[in-house]
N, C-alpha and C. Protein backbone atom coordinates (compact mmCIF):
# COMPACT_ATOMS: atom_id res chain seq x y z
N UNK A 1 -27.74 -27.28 18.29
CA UNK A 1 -26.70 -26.32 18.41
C UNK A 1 -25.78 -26.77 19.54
N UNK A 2 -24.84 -26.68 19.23
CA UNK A 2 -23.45 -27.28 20.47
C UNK A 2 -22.86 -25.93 20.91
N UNK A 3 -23.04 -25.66 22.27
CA UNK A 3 -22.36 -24.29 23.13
C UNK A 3 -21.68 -25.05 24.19
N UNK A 4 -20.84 -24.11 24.62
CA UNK A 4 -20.24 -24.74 25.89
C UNK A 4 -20.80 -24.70 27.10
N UNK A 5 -21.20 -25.30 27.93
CA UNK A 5 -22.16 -25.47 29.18
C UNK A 5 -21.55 -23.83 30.04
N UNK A 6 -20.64 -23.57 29.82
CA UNK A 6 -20.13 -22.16 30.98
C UNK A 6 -20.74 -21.11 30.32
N UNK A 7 -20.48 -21.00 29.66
CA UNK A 7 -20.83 -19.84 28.25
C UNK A 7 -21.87 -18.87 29.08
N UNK A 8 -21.24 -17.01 28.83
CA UNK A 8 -21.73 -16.72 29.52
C UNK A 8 -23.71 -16.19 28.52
N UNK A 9 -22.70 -15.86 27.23
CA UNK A 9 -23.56 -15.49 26.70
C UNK A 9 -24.75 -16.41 25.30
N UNK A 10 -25.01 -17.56 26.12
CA UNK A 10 -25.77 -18.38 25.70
C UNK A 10 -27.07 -18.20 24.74
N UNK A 11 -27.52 -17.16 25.84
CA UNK A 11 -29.13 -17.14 25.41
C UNK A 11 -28.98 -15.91 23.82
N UNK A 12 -27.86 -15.28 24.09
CA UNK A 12 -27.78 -14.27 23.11
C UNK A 12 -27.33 -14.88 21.94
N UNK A 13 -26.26 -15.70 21.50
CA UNK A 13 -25.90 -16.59 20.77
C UNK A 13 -26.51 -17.75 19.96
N UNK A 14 -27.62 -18.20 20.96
CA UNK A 14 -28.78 -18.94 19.96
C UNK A 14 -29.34 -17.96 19.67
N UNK A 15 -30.42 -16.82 20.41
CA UNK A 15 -30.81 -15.71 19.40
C UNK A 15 -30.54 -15.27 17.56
N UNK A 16 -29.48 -14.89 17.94
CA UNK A 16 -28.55 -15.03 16.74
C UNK A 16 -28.53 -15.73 16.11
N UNK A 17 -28.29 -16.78 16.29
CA UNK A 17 -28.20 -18.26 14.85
C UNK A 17 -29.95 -18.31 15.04
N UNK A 18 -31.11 -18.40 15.80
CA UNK A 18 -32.60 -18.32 15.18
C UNK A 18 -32.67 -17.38 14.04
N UNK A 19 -32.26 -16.01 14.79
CA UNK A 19 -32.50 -14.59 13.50
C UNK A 19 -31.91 -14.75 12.15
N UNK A 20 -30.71 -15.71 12.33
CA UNK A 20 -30.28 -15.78 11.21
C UNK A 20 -30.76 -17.05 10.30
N UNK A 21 -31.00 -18.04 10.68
CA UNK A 21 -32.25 -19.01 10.11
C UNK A 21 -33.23 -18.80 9.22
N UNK A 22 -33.98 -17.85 10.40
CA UNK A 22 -34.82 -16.95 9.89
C UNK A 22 -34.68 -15.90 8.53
N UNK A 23 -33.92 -15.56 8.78
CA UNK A 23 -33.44 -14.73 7.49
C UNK A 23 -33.00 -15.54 6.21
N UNK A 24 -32.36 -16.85 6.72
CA UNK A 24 -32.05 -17.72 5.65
C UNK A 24 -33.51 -18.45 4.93
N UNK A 25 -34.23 -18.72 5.75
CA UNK A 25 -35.33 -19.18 5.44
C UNK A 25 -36.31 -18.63 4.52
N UNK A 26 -36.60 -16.97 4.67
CA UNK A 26 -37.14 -16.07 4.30
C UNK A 26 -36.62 -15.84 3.00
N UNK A 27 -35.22 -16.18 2.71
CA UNK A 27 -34.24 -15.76 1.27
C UNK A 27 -34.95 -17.17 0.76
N UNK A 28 -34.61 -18.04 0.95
CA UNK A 28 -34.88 -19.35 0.57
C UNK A 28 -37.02 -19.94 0.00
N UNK A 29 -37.38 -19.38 0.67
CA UNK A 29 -38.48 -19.57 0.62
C UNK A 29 -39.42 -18.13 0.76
N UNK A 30 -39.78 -17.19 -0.11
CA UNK A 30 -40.29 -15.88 -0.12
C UNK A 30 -41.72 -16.24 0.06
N UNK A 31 -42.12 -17.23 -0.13
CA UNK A 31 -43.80 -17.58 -0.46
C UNK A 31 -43.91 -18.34 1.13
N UNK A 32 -43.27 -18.64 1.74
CA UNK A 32 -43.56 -19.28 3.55
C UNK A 32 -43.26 -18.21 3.96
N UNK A 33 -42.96 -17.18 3.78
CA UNK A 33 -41.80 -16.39 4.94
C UNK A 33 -42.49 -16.20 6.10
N UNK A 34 -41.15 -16.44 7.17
CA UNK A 34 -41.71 -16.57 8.85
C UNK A 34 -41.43 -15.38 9.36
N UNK A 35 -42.66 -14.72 9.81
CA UNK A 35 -42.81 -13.96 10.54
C UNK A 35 -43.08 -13.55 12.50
N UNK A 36 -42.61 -12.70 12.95
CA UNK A 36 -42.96 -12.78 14.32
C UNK A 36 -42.97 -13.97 15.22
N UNK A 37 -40.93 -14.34 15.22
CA UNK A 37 -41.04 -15.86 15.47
C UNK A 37 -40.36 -15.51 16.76
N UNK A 38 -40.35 -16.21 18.09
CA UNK A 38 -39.76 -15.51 19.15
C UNK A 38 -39.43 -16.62 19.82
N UNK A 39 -38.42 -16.69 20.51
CA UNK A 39 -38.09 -17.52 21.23
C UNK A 39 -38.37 -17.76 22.80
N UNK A 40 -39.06 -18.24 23.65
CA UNK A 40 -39.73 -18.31 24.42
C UNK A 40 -39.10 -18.91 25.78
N UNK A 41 -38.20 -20.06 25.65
CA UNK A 41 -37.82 -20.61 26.30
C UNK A 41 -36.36 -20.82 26.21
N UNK A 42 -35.64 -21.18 26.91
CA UNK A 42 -34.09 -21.98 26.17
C UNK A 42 -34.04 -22.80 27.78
N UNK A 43 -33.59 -24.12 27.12
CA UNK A 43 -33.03 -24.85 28.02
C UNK A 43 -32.32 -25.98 27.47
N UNK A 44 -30.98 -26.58 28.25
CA UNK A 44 -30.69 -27.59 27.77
C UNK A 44 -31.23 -29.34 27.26
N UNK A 45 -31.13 -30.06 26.41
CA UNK A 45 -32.06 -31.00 26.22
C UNK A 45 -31.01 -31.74 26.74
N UNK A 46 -29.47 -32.09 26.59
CA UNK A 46 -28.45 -33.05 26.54
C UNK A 46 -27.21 -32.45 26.95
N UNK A 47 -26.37 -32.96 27.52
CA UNK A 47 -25.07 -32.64 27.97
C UNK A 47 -23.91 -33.71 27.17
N UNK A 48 -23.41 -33.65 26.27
CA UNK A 48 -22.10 -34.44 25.73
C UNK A 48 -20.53 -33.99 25.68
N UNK A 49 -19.54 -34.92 26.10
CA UNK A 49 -18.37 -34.68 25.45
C UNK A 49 -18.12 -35.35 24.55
N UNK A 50 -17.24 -34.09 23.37
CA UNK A 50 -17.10 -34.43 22.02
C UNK A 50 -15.05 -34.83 21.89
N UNK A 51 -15.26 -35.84 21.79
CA UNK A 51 -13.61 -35.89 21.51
C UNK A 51 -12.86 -35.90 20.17
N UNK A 52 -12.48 -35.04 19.54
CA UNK A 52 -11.99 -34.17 18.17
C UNK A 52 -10.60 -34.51 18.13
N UNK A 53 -10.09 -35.81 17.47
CA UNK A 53 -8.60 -35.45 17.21
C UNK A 53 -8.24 -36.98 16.61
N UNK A 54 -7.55 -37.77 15.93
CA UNK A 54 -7.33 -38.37 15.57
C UNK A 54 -6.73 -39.50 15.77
């Protein structure tokens, strides 16, 4: 997932894209479905700049 290093609301924002995974996953696959999945930790693995333009 790519966020911006300032960002205030980080931890809430991956939340969100997990829950929604999750939900995709669960549509996608009814016979795995993931239950009681929680996120425990967050920290950065990598720091990059992305240069976008032609």
């Amino acid at each position: 997932m790519f966020l911006k290093q300032e960002y205030e609301e980080v931890g809430f924002e991956i939340e969100m894209a997990f829950r929604d995974w999750i939900e995709n996953m669960n549509k996608e696959k009814p016979y795995r479905a993931i239950f009681n999945a929680e996120i425990l930790e967050i920290r950065p693995v990598a720091y990059a700049a992305l240069r976008i333009g032609l």
